[in-house]
N, C-alpha and C. Protein backbone atom coordinates (compact mmCIF):
# COMPACT_ATOMS: atom_id res chain seq x y z
N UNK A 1 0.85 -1.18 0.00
CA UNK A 1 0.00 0.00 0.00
C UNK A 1 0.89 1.24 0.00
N UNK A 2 0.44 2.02 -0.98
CA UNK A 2 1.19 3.19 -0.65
C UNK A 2 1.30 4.33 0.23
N UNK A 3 2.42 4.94 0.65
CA UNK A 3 2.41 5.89 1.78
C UNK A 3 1.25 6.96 1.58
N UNK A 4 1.13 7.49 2.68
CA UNK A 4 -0.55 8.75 2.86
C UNK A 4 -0.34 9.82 1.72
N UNK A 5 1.40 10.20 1.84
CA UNK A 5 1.52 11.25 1.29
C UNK A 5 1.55 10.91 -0.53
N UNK A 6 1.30 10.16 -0.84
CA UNK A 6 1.63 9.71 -2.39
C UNK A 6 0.22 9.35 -2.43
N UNK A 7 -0.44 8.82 -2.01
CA UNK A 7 -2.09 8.51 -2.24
C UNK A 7 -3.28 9.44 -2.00
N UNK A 8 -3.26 10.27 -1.07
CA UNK A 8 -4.09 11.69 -0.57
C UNK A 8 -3.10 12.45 0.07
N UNK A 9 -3.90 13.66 -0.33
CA UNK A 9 -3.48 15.31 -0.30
C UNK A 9 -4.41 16.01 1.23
N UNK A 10 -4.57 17.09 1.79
CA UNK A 10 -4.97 17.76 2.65
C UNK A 10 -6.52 17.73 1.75
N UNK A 11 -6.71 17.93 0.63
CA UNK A 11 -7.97 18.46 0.42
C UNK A 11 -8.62 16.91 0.18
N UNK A 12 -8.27 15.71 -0.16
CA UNK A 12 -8.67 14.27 -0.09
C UNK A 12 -8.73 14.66 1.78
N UNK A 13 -8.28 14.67 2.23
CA UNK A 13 -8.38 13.93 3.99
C UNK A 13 -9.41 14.94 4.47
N UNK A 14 -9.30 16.60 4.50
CA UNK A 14 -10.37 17.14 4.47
C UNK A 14 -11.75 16.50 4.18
N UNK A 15 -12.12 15.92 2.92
CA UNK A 15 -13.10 15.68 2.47
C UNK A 15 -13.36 13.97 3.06
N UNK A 16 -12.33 13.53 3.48
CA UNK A 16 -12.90 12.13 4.01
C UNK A 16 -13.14 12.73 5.72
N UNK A 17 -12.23 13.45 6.05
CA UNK A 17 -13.13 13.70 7.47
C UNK A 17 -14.49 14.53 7.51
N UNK A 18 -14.73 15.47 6.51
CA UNK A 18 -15.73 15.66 7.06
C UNK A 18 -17.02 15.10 6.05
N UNK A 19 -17.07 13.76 5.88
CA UNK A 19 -17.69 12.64 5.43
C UNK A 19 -17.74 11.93 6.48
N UNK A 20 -16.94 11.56 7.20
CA UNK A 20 -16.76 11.13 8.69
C UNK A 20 -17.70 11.72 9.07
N UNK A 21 -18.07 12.84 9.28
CA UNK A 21 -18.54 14.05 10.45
C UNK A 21 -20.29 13.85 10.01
N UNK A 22 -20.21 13.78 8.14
CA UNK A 22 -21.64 13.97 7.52
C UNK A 22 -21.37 13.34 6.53
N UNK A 23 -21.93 11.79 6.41
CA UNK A 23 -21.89 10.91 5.53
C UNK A 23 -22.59 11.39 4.39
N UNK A 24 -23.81 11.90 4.40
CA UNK A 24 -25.08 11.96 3.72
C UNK A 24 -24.77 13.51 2.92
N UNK A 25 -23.54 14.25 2.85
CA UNK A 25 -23.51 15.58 2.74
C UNK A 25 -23.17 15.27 1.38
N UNK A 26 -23.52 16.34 0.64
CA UNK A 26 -24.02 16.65 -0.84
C UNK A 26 -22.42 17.08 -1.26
N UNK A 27 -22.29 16.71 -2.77
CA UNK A 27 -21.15 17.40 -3.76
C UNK A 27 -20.40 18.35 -3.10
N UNK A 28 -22.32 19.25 -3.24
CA UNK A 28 -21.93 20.45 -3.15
C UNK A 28 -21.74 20.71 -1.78
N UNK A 29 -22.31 20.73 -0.71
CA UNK A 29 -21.57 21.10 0.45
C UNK A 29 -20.25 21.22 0.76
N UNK A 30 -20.15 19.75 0.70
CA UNK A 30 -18.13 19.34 0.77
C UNK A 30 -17.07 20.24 -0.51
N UNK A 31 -17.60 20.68 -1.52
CA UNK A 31 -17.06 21.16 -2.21
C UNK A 31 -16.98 22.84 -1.56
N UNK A 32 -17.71 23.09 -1.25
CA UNK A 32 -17.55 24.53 -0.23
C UNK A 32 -16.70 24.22 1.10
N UNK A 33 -17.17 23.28 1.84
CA UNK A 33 -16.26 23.32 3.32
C UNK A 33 -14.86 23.06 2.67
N UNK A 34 -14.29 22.10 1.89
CA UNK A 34 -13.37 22.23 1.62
C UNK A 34 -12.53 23.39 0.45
N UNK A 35 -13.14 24.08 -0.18
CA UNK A 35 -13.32 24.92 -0.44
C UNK A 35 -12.71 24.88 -2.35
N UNK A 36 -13.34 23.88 -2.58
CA UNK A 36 -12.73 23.27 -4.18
C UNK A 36 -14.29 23.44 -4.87
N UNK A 37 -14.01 22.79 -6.17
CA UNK A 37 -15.49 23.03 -7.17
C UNK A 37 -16.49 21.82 -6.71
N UNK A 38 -17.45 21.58 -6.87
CA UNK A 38 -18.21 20.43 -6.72
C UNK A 38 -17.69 19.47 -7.65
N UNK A 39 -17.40 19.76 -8.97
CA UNK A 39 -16.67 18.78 -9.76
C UNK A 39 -15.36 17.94 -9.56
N UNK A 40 -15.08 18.92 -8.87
CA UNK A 40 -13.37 18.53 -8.18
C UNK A 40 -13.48 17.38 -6.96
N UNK A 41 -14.44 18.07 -6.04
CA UNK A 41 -14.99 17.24 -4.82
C UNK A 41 -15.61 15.62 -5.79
N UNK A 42 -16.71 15.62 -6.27
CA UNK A 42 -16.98 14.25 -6.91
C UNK A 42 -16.10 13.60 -7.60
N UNK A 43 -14.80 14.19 -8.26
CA UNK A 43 -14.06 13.77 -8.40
C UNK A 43 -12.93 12.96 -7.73
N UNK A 44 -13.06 13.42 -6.69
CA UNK A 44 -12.22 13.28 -6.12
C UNK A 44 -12.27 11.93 -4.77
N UNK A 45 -13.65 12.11 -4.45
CA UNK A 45 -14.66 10.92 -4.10
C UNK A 45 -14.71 9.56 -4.80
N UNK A 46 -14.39 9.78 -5.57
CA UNK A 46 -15.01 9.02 -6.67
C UNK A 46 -13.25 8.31 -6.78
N UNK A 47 -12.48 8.97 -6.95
CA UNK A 47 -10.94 8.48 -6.94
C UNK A 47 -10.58 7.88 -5.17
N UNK A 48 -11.23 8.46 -4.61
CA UNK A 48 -10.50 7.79 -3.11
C UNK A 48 -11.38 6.54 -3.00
N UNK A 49 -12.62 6.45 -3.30
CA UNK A 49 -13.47 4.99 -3.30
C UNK A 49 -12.67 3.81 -4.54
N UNK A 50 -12.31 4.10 -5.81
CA UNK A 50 -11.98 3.46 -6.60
C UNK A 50 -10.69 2.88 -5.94
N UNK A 51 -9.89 3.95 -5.77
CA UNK A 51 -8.34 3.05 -5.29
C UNK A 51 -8.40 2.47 -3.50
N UNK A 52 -9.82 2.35 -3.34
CA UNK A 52 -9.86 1.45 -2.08
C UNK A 52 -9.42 2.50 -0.55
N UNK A 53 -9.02 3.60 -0.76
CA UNK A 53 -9.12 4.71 0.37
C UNK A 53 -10.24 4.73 0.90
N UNK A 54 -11.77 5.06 0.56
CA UNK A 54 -12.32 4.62 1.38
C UNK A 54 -13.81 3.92 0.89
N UNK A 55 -14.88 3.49 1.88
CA UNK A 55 -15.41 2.54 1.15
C UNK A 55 -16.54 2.96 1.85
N UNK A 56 -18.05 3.75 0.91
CA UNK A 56 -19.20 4.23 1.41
C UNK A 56 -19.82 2.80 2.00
N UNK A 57 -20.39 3.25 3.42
CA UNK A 57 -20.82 1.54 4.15
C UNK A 57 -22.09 1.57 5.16
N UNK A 58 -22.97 1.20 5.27
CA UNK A 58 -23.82 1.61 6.43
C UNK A 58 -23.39 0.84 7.38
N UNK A 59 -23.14 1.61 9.15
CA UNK A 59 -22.49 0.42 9.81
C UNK A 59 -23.59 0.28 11.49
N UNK A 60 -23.91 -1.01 11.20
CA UNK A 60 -24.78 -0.97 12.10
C UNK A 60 -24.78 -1.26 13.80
N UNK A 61 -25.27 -0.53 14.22
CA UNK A 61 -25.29 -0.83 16.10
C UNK A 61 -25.46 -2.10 16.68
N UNK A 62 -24.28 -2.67 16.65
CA UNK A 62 -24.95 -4.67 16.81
C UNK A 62 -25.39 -4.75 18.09
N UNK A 63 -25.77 -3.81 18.89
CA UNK A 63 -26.43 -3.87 20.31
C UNK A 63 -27.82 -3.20 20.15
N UNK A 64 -27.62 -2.64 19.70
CA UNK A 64 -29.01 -2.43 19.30
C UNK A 64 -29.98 -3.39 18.02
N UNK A 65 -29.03 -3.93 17.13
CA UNK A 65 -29.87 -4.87 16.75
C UNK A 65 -30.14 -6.38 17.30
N UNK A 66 -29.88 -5.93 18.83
CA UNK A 66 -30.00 -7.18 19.78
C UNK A 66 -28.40 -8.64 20.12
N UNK A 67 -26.97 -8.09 19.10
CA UNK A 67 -26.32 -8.98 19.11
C UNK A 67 -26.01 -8.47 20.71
N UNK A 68 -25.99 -8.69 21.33
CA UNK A 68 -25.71 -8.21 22.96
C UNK A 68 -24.49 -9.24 23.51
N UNK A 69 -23.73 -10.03 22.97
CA UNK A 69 -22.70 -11.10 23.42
C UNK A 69 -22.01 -10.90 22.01
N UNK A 70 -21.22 -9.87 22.29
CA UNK A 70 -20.12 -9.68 21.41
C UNK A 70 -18.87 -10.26 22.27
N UNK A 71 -17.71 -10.49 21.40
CA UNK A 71 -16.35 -10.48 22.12
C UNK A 71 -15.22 -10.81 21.44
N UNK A 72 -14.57 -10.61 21.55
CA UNK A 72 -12.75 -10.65 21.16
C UNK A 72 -12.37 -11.60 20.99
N UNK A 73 -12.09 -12.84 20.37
CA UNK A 73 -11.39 -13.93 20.53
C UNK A 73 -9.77 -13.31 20.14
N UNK A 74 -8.86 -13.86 20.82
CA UNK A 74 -7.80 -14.05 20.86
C UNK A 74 -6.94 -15.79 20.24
N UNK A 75 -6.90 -16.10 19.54
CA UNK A 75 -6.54 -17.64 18.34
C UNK A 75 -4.81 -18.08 17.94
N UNK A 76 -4.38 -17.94 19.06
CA UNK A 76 -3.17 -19.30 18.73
C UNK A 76 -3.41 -20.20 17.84
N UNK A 77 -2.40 -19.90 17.11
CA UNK A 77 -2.04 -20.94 15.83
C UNK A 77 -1.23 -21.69 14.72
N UNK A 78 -1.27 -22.69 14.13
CA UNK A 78 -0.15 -23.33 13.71
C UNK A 78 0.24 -21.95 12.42
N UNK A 79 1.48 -21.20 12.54
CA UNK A 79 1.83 -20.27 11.48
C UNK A 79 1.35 -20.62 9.93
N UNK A 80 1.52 -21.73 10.31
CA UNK A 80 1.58 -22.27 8.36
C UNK A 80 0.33 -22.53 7.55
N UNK A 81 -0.38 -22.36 8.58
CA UNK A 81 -2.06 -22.38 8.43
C UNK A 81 -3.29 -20.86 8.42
N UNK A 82 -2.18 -19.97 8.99
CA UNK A 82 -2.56 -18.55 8.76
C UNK A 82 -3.82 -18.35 7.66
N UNK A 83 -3.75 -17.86 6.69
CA UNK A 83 -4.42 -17.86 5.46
C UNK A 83 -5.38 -18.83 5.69
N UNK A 84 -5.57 -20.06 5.57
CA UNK A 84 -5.89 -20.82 5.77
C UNK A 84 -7.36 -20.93 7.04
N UNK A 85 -6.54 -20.22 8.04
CA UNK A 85 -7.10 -20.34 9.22
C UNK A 85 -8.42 -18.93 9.07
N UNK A 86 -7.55 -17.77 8.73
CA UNK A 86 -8.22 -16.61 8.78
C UNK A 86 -9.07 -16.68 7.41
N UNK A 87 -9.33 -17.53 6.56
CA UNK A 87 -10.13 -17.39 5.55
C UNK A 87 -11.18 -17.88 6.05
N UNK A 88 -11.05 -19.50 6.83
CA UNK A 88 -12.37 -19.73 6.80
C UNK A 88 -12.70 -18.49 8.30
N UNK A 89 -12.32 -18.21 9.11
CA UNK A 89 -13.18 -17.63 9.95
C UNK A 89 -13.57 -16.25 9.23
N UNK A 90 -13.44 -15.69 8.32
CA UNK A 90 -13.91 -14.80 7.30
C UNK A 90 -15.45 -15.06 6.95
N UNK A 91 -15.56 -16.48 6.62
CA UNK A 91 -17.00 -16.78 6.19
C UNK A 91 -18.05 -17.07 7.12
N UNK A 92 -17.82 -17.44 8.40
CA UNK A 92 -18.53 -17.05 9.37
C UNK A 92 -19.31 -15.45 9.41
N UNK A 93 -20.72 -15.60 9.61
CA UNK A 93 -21.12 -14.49 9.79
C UNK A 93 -21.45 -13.81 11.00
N UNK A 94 -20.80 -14.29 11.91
CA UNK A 94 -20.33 -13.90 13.78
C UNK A 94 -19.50 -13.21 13.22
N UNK A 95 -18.58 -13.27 12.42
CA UNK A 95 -17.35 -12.67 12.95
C UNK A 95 -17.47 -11.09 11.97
N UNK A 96 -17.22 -10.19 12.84
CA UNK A 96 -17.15 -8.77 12.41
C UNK A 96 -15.62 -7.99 11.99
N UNK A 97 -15.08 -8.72 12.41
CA UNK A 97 -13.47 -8.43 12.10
C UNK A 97 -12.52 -9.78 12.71
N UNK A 98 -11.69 -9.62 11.61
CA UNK A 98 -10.49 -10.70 11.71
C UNK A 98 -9.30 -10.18 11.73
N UNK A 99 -7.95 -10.31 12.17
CA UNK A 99 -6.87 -9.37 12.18
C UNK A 99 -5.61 -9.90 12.35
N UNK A 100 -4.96 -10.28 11.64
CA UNK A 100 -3.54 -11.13 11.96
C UNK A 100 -3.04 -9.96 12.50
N UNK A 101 -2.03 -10.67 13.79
CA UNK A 101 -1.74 -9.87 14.44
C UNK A 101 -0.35 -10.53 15.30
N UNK A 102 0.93 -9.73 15.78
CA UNK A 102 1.85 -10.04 16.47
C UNK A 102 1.91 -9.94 17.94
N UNK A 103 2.25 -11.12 18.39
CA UNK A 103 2.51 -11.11 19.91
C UNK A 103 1.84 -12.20 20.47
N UNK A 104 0.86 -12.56 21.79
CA UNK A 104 0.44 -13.43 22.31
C UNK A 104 -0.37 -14.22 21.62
N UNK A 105 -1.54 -13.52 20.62
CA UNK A 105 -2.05 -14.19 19.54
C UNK A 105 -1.98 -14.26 18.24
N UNK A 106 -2.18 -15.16 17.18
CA UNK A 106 -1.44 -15.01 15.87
C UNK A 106 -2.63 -14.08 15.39
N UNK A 107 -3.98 -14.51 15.33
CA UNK A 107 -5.53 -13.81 14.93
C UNK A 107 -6.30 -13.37 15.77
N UNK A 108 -6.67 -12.21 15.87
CA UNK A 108 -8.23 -12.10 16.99
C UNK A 108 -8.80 -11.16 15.81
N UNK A 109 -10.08 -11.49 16.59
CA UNK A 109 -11.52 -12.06 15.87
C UNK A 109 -12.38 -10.86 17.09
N UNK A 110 -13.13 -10.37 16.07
CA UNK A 110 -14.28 -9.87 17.13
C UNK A 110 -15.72 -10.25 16.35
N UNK A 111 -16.04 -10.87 17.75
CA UNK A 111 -17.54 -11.77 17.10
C UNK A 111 -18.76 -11.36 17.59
N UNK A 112 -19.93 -10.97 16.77
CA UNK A 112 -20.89 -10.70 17.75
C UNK A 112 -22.13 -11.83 17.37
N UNK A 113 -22.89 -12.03 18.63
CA UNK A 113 -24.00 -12.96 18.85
C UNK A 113 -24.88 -12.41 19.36
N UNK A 114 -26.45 -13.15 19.46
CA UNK A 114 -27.31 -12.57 20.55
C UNK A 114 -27.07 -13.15 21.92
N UNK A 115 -26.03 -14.11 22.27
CA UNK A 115 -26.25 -14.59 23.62
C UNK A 115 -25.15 -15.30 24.05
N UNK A 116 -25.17 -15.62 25.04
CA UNK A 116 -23.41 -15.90 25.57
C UNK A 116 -23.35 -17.69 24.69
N UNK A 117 -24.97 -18.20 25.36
CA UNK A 117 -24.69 -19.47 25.05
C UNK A 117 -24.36 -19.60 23.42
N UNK A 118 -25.09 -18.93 22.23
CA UNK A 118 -24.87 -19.08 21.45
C UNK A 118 -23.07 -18.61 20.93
N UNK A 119 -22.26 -17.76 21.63
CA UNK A 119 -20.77 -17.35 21.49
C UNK A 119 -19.99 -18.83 21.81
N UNK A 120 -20.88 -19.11 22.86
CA UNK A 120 -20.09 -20.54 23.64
C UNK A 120 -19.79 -21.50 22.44
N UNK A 121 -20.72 -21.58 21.44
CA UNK A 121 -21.08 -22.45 20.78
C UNK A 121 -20.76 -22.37 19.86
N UNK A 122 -20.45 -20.92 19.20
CA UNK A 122 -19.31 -20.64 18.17
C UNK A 122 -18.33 -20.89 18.25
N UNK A 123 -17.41 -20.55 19.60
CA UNK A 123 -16.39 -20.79 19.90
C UNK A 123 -15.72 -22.21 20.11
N UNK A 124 -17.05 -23.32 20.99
CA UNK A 124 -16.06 -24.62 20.94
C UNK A 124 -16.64 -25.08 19.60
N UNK A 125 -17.38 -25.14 18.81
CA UNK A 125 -18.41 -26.25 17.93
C UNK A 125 -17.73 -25.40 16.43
N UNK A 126 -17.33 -24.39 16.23
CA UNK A 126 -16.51 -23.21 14.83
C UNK A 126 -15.63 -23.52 14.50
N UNK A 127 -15.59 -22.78 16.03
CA UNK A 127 -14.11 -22.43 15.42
C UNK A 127 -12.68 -23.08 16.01
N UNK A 128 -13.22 -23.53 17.45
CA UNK A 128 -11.65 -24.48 17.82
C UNK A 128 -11.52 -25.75 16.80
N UNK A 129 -12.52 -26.36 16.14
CA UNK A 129 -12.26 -27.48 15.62
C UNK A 129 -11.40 -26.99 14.36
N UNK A 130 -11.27 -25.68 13.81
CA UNK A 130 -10.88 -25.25 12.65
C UNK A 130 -8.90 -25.95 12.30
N UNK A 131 -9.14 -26.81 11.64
CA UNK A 131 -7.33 -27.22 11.56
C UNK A 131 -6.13 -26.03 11.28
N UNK A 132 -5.23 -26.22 12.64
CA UNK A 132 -4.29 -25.33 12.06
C UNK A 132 -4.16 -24.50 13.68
N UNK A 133 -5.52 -24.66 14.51
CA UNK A 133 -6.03 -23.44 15.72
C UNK A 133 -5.40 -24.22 16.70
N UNK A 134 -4.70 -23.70 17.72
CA UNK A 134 -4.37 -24.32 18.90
C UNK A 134 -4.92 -23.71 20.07
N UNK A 135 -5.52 -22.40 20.20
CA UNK A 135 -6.23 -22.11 21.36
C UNK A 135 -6.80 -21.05 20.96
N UNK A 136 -8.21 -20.73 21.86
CA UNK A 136 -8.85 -19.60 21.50
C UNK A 136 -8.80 -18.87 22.68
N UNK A 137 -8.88 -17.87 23.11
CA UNK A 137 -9.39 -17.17 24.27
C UNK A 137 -10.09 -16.11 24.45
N UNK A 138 -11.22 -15.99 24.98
CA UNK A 138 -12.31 -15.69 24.90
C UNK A 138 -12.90 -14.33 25.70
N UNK A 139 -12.33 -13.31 25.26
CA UNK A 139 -12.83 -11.96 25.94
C UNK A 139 -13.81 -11.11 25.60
N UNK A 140 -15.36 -11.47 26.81
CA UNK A 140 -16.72 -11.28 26.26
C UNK A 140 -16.57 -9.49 26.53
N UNK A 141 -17.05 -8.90 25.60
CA UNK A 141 -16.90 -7.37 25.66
C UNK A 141 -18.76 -7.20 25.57
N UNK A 142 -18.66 -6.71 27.35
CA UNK A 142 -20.40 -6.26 27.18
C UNK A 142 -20.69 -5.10 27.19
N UNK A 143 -19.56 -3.88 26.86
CA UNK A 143 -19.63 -2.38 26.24
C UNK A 143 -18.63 -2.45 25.42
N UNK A 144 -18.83 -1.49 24.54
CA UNK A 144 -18.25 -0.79 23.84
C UNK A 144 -17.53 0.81 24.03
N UNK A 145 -16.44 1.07 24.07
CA UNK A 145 -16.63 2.31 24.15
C UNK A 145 -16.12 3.31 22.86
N UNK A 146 -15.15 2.33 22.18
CA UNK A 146 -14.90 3.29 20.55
C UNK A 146 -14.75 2.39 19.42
N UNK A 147 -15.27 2.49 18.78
CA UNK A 147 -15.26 1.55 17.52
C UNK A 147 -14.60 2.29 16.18
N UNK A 148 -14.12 1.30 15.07
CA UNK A 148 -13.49 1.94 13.90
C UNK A 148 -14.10 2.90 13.79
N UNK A 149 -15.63 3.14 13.77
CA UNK A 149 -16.68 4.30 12.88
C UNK A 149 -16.70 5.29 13.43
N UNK A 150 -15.92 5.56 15.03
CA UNK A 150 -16.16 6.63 15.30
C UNK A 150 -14.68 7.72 15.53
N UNK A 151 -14.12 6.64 14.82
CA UNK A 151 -12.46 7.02 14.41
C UNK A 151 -12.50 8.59 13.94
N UNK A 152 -11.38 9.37 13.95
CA UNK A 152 -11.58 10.43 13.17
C UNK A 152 -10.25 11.18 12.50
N UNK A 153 -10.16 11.03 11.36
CA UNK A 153 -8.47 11.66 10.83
C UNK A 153 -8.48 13.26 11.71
N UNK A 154 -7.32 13.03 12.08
CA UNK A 154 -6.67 13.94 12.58
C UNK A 154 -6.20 14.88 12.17
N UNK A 155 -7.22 16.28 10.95
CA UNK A 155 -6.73 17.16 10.49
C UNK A 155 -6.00 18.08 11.17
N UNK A 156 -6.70 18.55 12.92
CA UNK A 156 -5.79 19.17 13.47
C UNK A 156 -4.52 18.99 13.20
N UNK A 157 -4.36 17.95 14.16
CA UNK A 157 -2.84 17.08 14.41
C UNK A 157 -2.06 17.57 13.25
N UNK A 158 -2.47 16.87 11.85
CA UNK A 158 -1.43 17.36 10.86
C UNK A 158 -0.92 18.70 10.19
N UNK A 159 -2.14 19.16 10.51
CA UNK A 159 -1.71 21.03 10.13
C UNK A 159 -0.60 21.20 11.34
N UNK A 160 -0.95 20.74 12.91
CA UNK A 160 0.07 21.67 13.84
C UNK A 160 1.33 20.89 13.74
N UNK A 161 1.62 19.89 12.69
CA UNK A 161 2.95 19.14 13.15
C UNK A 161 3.87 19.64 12.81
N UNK A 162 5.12 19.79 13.94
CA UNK A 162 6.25 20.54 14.05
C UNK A 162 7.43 19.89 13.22
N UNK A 163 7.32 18.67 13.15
CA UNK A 163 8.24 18.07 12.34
C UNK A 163 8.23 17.77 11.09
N UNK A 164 8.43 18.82 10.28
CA UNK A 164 8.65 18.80 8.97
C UNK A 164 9.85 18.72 8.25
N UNK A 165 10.95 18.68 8.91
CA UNK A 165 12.58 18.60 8.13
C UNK A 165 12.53 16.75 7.50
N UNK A 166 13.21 17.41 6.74
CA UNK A 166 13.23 16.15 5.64
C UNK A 166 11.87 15.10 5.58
N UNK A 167 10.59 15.81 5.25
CA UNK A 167 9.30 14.93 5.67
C UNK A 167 8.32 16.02 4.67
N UNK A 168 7.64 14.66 3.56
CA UNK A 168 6.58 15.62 3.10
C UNK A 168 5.65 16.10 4.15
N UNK A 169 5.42 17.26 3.46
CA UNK A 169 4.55 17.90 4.50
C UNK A 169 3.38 18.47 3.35
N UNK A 170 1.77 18.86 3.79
CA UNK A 170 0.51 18.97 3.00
C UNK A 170 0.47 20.14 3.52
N UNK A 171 1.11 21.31 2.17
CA UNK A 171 0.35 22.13 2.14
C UNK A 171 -1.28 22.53 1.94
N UNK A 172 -0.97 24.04 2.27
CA UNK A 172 -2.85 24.52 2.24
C UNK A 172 -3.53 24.15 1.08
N UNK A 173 -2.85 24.19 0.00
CA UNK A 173 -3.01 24.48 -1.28
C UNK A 173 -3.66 22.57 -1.77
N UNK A 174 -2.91 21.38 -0.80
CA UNK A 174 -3.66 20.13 -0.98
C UNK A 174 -2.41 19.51 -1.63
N UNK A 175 -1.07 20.18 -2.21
CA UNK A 175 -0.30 19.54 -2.26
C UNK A 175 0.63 19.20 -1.31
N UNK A 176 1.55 18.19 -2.15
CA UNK A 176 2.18 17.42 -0.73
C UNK A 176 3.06 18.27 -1.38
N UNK A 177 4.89 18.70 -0.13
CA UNK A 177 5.97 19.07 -0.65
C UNK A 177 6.82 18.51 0.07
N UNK A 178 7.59 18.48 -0.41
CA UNK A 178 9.04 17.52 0.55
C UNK A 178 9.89 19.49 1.31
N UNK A 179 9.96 18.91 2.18
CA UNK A 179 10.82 20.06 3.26
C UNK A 179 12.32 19.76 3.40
N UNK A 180 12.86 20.30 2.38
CA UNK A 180 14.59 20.07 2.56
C UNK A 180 15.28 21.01 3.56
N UNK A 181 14.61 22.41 3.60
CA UNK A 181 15.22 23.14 4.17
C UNK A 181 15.59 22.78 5.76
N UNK A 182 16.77 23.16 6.43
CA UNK A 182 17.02 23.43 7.31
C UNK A 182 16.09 24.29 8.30
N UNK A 183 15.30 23.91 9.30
CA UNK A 183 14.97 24.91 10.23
C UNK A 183 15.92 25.62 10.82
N UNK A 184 16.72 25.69 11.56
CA UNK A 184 17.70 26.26 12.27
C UNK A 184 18.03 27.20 11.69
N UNK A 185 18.66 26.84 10.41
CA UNK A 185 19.75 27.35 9.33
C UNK A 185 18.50 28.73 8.80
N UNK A 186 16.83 28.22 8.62
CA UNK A 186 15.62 29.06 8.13
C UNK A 186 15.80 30.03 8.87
N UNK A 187 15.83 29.65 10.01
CA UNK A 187 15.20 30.86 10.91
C UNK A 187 16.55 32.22 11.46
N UNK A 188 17.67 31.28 11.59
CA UNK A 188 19.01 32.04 11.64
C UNK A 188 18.67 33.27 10.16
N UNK A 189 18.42 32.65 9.18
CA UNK A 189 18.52 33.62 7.65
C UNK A 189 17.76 35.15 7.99
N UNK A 190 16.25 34.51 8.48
CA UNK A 190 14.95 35.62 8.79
C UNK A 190 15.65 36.31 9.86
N UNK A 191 16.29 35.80 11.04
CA UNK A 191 16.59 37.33 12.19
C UNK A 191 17.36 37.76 11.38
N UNK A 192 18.26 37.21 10.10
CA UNK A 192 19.57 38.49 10.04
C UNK A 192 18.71 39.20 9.19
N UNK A 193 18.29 38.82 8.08
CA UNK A 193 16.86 39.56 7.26
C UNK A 193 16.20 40.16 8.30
N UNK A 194 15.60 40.31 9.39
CA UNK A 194 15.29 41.62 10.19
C UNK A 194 15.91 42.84 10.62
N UNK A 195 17.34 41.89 10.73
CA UNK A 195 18.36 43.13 11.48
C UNK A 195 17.88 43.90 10.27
């Protein structure tokens, strides 16, 4: 995948956060807050969905549609079975996310159900029998408190970042520029340019 700065600009991340903010917001709106043409904006929409940046989705409250026994599995497993392992738990329709991952577990899994007994039952009768799995462990999550959807790009953050030497940096303008200059050496130039 390619780096942020080679794939979106300030005026792409603009327009995916505040799509974040207002899914349902028109061309034309976003083409004003961000302050480009409406043509430019659908354009531009239209290029961050195609190359897989981002992906229009309705995402639903699984507690409110009664899955109330959600939870985390954590899945020790034979390495060589990876792929293997994480495909079929892909086709399960418990499972809401799958995630190879480093450290205590090779995969965790977040699964939601309507009921503990029915998780129970995913878990020994699914998915431990799955070849390749050597242990599952089982962390029932009965809140939530932040989920992917309520994620939010960090336009602040990147406008105030101080570290720009040798690092593209997104100008106002939506392009990226590489920062060769010296700070030190910048700012030494401007006081003698004041004297």
């Amino acid at each position: 995948m390619e780096n942020i700065d080679r794939c979106v600009d300030l005026v792409d991340l603009r327009l995916i956060r505040h799509l974040q903010d207002e899914p349902r917001a028109s061309y034309a709106t976003l083409a004003r807050v961000v302050a480009v043409s409406e043509a430019t904006a659908k354009r531009r929409i239209e290029t961050l969905i195609e190359n897989g940046v981002i992906t229009p989705a309705m995402i639903p409250d699984l507690y409110r549609l009664g899955y109330g026994a959600s939870a985390l599995l954590g899945i020790t497993i034979d390495l060589t079975e990876l792929d293997a392992v994480a495909d079929r738990l892909c086709i399960f329709h418990e499972t809401a996310m799958v995630v190879g991952t480093m450290g205590k577990f090779d995969i965790v899994v977040f699964v939601a159900t309507q009921s503990v007994e029915q998780l129970m039952r995913f878990v020994t009768e699914r998915v431990a029998p799955i070849p390749g799995v050597r242990s599952v462990e089982t962390l029932v999550a009965p809140r939530l408190f932040k989920l992917s959807r309520d994620w939010r790009i960090p336009i602040e953050r990147l406008l105030e970042s101080k570290d720009t030497t040798n690092a593209t940096v997104i100008a106002q303008d939506g392009n990226p520029k590489r920062n060769t200059s010296n700070p030190t050496t910048s700012s030494v130039a401007n006081r003698r340019k004041a004297q």
